[in-house]
Protein backbone atom coordinates (compact mmCIF):
# COMPACT_ATOMS: atom_id res chain seq x y z
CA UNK A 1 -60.00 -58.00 5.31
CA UNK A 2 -60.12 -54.80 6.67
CA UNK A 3 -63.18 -53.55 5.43
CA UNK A 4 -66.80 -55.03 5.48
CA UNK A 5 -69.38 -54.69 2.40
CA UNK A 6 -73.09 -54.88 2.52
CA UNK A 7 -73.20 -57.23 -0.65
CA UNK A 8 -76.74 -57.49 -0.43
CA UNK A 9 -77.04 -53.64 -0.93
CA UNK A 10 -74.14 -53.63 -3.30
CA UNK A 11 -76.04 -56.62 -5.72
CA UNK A 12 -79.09 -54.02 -5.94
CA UNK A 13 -76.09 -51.36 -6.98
CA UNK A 14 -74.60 -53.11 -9.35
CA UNK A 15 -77.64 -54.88 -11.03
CA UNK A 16 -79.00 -51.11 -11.56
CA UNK A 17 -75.96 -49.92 -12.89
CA UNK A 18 -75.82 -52.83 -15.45
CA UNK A 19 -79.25 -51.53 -16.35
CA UNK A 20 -78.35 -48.59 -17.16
CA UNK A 21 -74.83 -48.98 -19.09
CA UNK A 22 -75.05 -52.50 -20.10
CA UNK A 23 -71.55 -52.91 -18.57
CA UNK A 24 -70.44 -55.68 -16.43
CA UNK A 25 -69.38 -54.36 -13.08
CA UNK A 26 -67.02 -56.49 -10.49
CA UNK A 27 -66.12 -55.30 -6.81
CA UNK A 28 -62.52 -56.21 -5.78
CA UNK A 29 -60.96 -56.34 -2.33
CA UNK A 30 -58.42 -54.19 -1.33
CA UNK A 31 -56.31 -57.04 -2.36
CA UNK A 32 -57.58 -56.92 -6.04
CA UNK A 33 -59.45 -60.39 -5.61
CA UNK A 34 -63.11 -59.92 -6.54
CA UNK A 35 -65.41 -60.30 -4.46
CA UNK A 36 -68.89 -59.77 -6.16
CA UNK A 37 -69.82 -59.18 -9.58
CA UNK A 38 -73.01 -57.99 -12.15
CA UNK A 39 -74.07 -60.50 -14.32
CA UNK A 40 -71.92 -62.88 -12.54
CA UNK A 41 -71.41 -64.96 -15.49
CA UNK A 42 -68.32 -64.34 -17.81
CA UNK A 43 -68.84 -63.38 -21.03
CA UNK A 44 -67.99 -66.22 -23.73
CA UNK A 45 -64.42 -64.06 -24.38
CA UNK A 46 -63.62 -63.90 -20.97
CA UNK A 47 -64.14 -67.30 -20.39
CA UNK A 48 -62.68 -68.73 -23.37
CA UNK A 49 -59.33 -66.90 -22.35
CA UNK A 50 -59.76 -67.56 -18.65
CA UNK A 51 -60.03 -71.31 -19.54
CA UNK A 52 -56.56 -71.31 -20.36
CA UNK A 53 -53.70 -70.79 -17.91
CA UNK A 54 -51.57 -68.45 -19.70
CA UNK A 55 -55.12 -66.54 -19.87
CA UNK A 56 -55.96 -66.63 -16.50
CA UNK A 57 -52.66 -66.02 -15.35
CA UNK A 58 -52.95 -62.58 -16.95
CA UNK A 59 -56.08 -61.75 -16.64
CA UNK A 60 -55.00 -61.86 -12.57
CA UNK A 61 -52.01 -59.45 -13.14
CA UNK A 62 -54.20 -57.19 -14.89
CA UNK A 63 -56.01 -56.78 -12.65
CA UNK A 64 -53.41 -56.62 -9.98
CA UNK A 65 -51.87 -53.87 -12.07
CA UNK A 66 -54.70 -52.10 -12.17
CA UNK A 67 -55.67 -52.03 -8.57
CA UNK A 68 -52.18 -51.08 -7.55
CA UNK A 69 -52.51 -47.85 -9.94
CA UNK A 70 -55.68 -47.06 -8.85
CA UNK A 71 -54.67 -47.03 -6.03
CA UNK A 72 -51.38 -44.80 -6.33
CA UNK A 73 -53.56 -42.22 -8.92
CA UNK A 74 -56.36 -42.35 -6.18
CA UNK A 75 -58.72 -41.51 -9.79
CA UNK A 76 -61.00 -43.29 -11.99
CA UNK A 77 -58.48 -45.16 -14.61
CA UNK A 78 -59.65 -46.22 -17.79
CA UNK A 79 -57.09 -48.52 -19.94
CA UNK A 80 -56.94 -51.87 -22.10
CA UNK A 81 -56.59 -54.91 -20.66
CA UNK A 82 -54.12 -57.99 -21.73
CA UNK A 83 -56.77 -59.08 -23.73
CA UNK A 84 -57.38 -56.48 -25.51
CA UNK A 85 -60.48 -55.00 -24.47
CA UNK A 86 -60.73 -51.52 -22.82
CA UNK A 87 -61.74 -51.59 -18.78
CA UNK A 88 -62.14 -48.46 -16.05
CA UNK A 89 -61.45 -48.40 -12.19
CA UNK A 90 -61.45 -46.74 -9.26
CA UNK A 91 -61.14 -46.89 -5.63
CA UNK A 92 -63.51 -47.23 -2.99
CA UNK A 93 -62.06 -45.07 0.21
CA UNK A 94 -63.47 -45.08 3.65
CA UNK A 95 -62.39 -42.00 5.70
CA UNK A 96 -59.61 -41.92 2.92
CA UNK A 97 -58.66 -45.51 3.39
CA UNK A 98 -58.94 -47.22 0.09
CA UNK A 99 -60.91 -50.60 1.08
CA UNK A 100 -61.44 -51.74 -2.62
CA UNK A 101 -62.29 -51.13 -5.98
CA UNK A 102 -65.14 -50.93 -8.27
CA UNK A 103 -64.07 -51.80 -12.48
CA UNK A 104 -65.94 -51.96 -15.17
CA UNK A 105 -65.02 -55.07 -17.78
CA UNK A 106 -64.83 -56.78 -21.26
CA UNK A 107 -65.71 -53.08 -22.97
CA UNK A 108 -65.46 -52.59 -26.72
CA UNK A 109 -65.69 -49.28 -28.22
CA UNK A 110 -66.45 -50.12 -32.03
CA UNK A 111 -65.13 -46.94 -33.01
CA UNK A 112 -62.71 -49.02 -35.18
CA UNK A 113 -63.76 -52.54 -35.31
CA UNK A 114 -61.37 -53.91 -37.61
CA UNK A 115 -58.44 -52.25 -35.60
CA UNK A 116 -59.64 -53.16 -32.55
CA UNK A 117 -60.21 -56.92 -33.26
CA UNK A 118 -56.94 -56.74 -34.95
CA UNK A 119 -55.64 -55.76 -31.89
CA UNK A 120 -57.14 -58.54 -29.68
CA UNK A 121 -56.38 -60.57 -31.65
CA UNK A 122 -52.42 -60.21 -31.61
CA UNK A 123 -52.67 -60.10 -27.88
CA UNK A 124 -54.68 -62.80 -27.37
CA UNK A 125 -52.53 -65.57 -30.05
CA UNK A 126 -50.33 -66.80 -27.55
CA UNK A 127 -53.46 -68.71 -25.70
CA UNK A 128 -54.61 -71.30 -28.50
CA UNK A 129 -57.46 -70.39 -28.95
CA UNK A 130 -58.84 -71.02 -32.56
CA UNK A 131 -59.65 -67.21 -34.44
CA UNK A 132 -62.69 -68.25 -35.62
CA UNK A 133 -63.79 -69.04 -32.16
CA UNK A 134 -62.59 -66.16 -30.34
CA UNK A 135 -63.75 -63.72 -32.98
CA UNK A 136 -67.21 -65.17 -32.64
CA UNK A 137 -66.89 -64.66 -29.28
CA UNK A 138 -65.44 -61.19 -29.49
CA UNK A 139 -68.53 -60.39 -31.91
CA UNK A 140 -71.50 -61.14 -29.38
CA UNK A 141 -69.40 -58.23 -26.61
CA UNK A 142 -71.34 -55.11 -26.48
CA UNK A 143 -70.30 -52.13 -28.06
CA UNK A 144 -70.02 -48.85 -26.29
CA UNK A 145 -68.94 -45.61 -27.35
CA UNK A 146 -66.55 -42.92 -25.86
CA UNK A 147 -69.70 -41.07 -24.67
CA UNK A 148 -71.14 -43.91 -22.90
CA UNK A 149 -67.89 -45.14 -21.51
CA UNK A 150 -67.33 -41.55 -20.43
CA UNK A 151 -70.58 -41.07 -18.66
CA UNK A 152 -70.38 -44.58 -17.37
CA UNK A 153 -67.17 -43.87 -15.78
CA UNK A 154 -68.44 -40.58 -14.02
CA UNK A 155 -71.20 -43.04 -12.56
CA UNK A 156 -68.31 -45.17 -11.50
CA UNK A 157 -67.05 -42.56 -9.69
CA UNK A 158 -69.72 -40.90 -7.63
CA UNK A 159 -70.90 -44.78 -6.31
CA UNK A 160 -67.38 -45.45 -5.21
CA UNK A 161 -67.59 -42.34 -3.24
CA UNK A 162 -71.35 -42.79 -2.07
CA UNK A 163 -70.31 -46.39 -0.67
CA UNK A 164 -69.50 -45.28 2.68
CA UNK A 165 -71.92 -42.46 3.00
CA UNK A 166 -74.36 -45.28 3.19
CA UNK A 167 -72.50 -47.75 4.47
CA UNK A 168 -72.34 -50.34 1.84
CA UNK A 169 -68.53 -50.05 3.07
CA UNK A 170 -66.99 -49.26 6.20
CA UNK A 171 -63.24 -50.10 8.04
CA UNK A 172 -63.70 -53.25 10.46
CA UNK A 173 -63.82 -51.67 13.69
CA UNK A 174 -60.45 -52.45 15.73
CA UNK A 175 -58.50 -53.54 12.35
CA UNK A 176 -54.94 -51.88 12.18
CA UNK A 177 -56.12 -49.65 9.76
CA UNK A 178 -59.16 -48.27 11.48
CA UNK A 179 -57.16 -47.86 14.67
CA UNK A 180 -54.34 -45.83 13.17
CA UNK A 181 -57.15 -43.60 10.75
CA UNK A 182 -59.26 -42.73 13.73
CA UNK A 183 -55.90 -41.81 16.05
CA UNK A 184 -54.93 -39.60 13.23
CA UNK A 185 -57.98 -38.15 13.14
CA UNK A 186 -58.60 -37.74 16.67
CA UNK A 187 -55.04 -36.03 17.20
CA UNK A 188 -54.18 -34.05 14.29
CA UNK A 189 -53.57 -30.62 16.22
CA UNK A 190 -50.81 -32.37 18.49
CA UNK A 191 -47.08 -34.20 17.71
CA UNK A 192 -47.61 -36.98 15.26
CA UNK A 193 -44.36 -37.73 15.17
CA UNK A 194 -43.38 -41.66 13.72
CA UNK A 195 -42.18 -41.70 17.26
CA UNK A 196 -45.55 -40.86 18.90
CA UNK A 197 -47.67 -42.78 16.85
CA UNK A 198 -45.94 -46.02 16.97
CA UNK A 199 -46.19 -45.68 20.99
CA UNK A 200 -49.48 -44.91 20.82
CA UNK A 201 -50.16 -48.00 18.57
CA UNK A 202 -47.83 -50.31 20.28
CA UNK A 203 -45.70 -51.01 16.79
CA UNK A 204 -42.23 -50.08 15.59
CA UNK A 205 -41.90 -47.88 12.58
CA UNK A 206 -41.46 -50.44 10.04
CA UNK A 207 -44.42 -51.44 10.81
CA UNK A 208 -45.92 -47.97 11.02
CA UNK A 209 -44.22 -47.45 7.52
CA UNK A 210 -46.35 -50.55 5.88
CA UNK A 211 -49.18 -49.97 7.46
CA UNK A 212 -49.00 -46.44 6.25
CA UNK A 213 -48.29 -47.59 2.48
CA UNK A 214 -50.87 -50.17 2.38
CA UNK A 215 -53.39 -48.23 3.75
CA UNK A 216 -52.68 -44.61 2.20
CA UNK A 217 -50.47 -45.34 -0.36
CA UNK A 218 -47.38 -43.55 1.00
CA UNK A 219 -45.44 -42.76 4.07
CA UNK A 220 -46.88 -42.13 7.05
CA UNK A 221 -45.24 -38.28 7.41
CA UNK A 222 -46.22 -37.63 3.98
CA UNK A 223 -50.29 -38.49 4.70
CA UNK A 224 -50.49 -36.57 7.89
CA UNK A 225 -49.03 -33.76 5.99
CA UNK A 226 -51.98 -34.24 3.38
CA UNK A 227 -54.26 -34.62 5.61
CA UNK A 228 -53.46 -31.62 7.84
CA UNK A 229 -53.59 -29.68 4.47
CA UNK A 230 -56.76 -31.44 3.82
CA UNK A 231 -58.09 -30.23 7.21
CA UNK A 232 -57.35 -26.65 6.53
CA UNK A 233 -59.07 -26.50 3.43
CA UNK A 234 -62.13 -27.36 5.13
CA UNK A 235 -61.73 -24.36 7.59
CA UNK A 236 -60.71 -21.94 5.35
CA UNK A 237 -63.59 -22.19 2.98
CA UNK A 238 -66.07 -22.69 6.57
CA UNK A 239 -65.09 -20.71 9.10
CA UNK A 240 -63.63 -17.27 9.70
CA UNK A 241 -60.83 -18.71 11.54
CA UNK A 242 -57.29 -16.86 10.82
CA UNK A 243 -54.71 -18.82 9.61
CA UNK A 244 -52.41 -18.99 12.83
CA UNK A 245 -55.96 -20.16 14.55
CA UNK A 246 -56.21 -22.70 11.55
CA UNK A 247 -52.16 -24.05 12.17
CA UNK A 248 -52.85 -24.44 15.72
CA UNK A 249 -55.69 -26.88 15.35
CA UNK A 250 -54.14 -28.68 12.35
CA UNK A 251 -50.81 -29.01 14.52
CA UNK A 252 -48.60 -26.75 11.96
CA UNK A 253 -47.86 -23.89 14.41
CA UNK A 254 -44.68 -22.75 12.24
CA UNK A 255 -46.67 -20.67 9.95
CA UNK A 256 -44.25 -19.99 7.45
CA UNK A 257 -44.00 -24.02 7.20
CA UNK A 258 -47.35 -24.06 6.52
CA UNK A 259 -47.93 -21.40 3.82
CA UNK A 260 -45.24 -23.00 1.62
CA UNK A 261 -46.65 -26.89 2.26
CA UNK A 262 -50.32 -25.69 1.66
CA UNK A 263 -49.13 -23.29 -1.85
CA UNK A 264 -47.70 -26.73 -2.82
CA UNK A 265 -50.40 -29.22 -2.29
CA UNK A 266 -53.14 -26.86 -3.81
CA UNK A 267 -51.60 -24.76 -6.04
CA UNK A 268 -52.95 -21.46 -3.82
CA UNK A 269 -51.78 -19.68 -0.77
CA UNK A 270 -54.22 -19.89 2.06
CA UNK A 271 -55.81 -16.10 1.78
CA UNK A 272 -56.22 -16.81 -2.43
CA UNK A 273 -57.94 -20.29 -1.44
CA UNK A 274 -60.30 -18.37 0.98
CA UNK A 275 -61.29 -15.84 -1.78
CA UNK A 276 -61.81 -18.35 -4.28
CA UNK A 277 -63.93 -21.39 -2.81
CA UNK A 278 -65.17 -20.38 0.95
CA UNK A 279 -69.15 -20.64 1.31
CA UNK A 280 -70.91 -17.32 1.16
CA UNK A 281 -74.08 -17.42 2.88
């Protein structure tokens, strides 16, 4: 694992939040296996489809699924599940590292009850389970509306992001992962070449190139290009630097380069960004 979590802290977090929403919350590695969960017990639907292996077997690639778009949307999903209740995740990132997830499970609206059933049902008639037993079952799930689920998921949200600020999560110091986010960091304004970095971390650039998509979620050229973009954000909205200043410490010196790359990430040129966001005193 390439993260550690405080899951003595994180217990406290997730018990309040399951006072507040009445939603079941589950952490998940940054391989999508959970790690810790609020209650810990499986509601009686869960468990009756977990019980068998056609169930389980899907409730795992659901999940899977869902970790793997969370992490490529980098965003707070919400979207049914194979068993037809409606679930909501998002990533937990360290220094931009995603590390894990946090989801929220076994959620029915009860906007539409029959529909909804009806829809559960149908997905959930290839396990065996008798309809009488899995409706009663489906019946004693709490119901929570759009609003809730909404607000719940905006909660979702800002603890992912608050994890590391207080250091429920953090990289393992020395992992592979660490190692490469800190070099990154540490030598944005210079060559960061595939070339250089794989040198620098002793590896050859297939192995640069998975590291890169397992811990970012794309190639290795692509994130240092984000995060050099992500880098002069930050300056142009603190500091009074010019922008040739600002390419020389993000390591775009080519300025032209670096006006079209930056109008493309954010949808501004660097003087429009400047206007529009940088802190007035």
């Amino acid at each position: 694992m390439r993260a550690v979590f405080d899951k003595e802290e994180l217990s406290v977090l997730l018990r309040d939040f399951y006072e507040l929403t009445g939603l079941r919350t589950v952490v998940f590695d940054e391989w999508g296996m959970d790690i810790l969960s609020y209650p810990q017990e499986l509601p009686t639907y869960c468990r009756l489809i977990r019980d068998t292996p056609a169930g389980q077997m899907g409730c795992r690639l659901c999940d899977q699924k869902a970790c793997r778009q969370a992490q490529r949307k980098r965003k707070t999903l919400v979207y049914p599940c194979h068993a037809g209740l409606i679930e909501a995740i998002t990533p937990i990132q360290v220094d931009d590292v995603i590390v894990g997830y946090l989801l929220l499970s076994h959620i029915v609206q009860g906007a539409d009850e029959e529909a909804e059933w009806q829809r559960a049902r149908e997905l959930c008639e290839g396990f065996g389970i008798p309809e009488k037993t899995l409706y009663e079952a489906y019946c004693q799930l709490p119901r929570t509306p759009y609003s809730i689920l909404r607000a719940a998921c905006d909660l979702l949200s800002l603890s992912a992001q608050a994890l590391c600020q207080v250091h429920m999560a953090r990289l393992v110091p020395g992992s592979p992962q660490e190692t490469l986010n800190r070099f990154l960091s540490d030598h944005l304004a210079e060559d960061l070449s595939s070339e250089r970095i794989c040198a620098a971390l002793g590896m050859g650039r297939t192995a640069l190139y998975k590291l890169s998509k397992e811990t970012y979620g794309c190639g290795i050229n692509e994130y240092v290009r984000r995060l050099r973009i992500q880098r002069a954000m930050n300056l142009l909205i603190t500091t009074n630097l010019t922008n040739g200043e600002i390419c020389q410490q993000i390591g775009m010196a080519d300025y032209n380069y670096f006006f079209r790359v930056f109008r493309a990430e954010t949808g501004f040129t660097p003087q429009a960004y400047r206007r529009q966001f940088a802190v007035r005193e």
